[in-house]
C-alpha atoms as a PDB file:
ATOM      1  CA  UNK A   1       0.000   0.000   0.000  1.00  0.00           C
ATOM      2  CA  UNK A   2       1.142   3.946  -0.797  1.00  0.00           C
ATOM      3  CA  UNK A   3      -0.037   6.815   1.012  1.00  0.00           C
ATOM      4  CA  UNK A   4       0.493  10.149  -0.467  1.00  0.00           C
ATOM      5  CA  UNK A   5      -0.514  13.846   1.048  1.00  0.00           C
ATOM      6  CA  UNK A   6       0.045  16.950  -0.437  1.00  0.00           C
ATOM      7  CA  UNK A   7      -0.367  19.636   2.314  1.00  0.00           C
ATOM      8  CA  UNK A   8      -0.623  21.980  -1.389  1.00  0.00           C
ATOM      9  CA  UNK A   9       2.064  23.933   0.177  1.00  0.00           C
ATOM     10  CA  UNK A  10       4.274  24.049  -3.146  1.00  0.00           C
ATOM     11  CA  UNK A  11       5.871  20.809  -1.990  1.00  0.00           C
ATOM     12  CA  UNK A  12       3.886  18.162  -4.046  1.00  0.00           C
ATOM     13  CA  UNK A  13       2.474  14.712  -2.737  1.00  0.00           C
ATOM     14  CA  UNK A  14       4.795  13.591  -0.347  1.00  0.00           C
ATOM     15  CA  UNK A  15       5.053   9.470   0.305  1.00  0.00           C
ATOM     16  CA  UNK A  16       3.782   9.044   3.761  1.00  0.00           C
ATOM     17  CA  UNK A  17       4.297   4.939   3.360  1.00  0.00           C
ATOM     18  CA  UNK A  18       6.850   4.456   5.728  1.00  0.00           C
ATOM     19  CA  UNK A  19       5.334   6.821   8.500  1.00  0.00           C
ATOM     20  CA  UNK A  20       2.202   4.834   9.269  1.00  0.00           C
ATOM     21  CA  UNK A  21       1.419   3.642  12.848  1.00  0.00           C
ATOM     22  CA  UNK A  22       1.566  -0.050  13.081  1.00  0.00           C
ATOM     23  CA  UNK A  23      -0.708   0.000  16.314  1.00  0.00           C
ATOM     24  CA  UNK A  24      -3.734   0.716  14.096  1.00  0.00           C
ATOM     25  CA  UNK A  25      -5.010  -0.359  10.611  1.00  0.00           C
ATOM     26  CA  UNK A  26      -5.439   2.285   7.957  1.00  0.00           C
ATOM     27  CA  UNK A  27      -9.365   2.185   7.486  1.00  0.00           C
ATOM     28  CA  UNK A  28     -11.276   3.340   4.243  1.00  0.00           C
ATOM     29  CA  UNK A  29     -15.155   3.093   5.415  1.00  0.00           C
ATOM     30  CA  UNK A  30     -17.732   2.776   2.479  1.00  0.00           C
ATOM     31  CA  UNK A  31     -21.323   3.449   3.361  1.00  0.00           C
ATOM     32  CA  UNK A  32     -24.222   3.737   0.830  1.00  0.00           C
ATOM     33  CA  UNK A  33     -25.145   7.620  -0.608  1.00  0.00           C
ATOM     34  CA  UNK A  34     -22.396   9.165   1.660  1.00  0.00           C
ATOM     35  CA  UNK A  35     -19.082   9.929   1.283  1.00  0.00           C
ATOM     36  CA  UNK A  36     -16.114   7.801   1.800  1.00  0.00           C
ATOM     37  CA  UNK A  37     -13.680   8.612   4.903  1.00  0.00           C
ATOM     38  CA  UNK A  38     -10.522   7.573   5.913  1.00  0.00           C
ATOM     39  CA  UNK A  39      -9.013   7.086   8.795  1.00  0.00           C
ATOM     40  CA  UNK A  40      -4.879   6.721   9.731  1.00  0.00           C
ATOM     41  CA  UNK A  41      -2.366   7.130  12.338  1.00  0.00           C
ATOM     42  CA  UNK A  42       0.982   8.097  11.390  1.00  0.00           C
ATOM     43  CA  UNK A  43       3.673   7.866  13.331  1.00  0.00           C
ATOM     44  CA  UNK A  44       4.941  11.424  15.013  1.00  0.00           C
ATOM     45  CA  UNK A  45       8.536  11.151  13.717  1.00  0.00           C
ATOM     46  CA  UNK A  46       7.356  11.325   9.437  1.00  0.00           C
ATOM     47  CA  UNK A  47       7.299  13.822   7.624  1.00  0.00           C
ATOM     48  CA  UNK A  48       5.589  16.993   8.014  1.00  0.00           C
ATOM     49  CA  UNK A  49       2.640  17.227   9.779  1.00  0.00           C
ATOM     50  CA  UNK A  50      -0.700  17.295   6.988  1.00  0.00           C
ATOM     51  CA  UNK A  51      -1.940  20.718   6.869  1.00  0.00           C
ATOM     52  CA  UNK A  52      -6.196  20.751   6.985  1.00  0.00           C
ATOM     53  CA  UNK A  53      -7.539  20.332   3.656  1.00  0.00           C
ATOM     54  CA  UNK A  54      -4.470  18.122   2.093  1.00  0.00           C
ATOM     55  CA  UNK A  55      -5.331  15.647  -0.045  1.00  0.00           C
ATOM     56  CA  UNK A  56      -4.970  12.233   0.374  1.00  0.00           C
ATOM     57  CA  UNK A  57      -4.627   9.295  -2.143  1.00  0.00           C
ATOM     58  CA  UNK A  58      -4.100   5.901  -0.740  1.00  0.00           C
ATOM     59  CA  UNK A  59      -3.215   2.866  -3.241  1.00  0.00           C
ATOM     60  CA  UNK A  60      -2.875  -0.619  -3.831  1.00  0.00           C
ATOM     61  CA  UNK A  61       1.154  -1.770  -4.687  1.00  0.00           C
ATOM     62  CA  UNK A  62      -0.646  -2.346  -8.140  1.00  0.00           C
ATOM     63  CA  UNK A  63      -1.168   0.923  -8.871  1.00  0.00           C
ATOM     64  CA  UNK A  64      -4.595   0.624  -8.090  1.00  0.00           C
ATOM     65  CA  UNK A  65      -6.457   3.927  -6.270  1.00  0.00           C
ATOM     66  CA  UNK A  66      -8.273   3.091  -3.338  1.00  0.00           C
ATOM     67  CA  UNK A  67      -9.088   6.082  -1.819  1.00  0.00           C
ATOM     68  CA  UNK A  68      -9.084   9.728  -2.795  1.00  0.00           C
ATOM     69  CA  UNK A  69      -9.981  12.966  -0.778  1.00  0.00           C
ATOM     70  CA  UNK A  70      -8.944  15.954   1.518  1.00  0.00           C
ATOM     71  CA  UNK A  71      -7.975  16.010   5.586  1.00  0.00           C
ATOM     72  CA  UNK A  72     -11.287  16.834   7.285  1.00  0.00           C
ATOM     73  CA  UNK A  73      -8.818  19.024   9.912  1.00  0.00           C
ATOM     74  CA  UNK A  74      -5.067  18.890  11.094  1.00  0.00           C
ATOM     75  CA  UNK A  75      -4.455  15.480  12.692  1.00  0.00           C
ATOM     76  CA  UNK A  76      -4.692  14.786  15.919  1.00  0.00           C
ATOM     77  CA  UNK A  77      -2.433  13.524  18.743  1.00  0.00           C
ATOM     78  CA  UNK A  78      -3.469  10.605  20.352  1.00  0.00           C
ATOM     79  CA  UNK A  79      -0.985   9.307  22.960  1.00  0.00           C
ATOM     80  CA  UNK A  80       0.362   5.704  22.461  1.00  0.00           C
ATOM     81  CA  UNK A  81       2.447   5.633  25.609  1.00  0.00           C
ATOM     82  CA  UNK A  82       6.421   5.678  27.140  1.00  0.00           C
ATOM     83  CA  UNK A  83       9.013   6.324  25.220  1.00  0.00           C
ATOM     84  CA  UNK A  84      12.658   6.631  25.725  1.00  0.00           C
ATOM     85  CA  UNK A  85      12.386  10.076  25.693  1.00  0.00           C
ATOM     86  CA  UNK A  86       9.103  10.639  27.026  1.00  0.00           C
ATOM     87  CA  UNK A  87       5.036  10.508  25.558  1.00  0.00           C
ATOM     88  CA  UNK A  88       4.802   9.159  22.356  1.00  0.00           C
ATOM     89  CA  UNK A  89       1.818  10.144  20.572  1.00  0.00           C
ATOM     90  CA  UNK A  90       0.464   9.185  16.816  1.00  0.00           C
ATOM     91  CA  UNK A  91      -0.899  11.872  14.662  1.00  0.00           C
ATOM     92  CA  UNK A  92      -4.590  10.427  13.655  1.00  0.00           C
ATOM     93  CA  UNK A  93      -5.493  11.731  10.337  1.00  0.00           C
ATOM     94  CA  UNK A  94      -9.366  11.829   9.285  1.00  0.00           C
ATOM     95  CA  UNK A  95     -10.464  12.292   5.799  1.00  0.00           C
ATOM     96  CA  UNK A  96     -13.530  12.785   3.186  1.00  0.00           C
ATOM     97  CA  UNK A  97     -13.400  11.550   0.141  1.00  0.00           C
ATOM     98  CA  UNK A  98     -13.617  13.756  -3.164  1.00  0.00           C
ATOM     99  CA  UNK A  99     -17.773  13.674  -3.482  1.00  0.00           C
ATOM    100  CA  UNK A 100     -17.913  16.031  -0.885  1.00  0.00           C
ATOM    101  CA  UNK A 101     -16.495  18.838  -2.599  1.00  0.00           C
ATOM    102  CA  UNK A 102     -18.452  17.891  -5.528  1.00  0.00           C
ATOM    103  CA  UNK A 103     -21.451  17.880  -3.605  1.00  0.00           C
ATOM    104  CA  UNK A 104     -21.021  21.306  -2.027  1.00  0.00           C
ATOM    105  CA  UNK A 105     -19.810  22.802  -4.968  1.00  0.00           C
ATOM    106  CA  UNK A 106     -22.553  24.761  -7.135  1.00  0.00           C
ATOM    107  CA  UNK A 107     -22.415  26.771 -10.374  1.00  0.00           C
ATOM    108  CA  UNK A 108     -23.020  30.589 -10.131  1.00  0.00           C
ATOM    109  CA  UNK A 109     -23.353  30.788 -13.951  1.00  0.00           C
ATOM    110  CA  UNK A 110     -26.489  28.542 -15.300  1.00  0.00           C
ATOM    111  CA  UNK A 111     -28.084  28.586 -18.581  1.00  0.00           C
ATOM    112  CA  UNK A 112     -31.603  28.871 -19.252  1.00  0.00           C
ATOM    113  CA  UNK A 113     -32.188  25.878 -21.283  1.00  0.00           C
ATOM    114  CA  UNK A 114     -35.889  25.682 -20.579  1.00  0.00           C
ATOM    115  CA  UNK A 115     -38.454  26.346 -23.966  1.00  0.00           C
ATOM    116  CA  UNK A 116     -34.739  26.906 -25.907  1.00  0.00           C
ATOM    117  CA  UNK A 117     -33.341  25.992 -29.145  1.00  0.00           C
ATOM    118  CA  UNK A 118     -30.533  23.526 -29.513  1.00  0.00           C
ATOM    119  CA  UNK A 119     -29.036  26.499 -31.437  1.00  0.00           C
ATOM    120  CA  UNK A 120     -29.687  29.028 -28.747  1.00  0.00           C
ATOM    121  CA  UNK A 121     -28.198  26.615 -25.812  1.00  0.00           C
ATOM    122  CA  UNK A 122     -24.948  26.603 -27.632  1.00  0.00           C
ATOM    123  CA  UNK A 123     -24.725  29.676 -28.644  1.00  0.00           C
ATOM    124  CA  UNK A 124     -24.861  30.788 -24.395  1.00  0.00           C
ATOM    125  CA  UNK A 125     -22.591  27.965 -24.055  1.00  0.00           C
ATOM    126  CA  UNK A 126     -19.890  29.487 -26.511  1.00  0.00           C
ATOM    127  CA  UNK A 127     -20.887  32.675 -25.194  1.00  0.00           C
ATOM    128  CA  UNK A 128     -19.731  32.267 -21.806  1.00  0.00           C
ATOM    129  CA  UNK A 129     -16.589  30.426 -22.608  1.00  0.00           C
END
């Protein structure tokens, strides 16, 4: 599995593979006519910490995408005990998949295509482009 974030800071995707928690499973929760989410704990020593609103892909080692969408908010620490040097804590990561910008997102600019010619549609349509 690959996990990428971009915190869309200028720095691209980074590969956050190697700083996933062991003590929990990453999770990728389907449910029917809502939006995907995500759930993983990364260990505190990674990279840097996802900003709110970076987006997350997660994949198969085949290439395949699994999951797609943006950190709901900055992660948060959850402790996970003693360390050597002191607390140890896991960042917890929550995240929405892509629908939900879809969803929210609506067009200021619509066409009047009621009682309209085919002609007259695309001639708005070029119009406004």
């Amino acid at each position: 599995m690959k996990v990428t974030i971009d915190s869309l800071d200028g720095n691209g995707a980074l590969d956050y593979t190697h700083a996933l928690s062991g003590a929990e499973p990453l999770t990728i929760e389907r449910k029917l006519n809502q939006p995907s989410s995500c759930l993983l704990n990364l260990a505190s020593g990674g990279p840097a910490v996802p900003a709110s609103g970076a987006r997350v892909v997660v994949s198969a080692d085949n290439g395949t995408v699994l999951f797609t969408g943006y950190a709901i908010a900055v992660p948060a620490r959850v402790y996970a005990g003693m360390g050597t040097t002191g607390p140890a804590y896991v960042l917890q990561l929550s995240c929405l998949s892509d629908e939900v910008l879809f969803n929210a997102r609506v067009s200021e600019k619509t066409i009047e295509c009621v009682a309209t010619t085919a002609g007259d549609v695309l001639t708005k349509l070029t119009g406004r482009a």
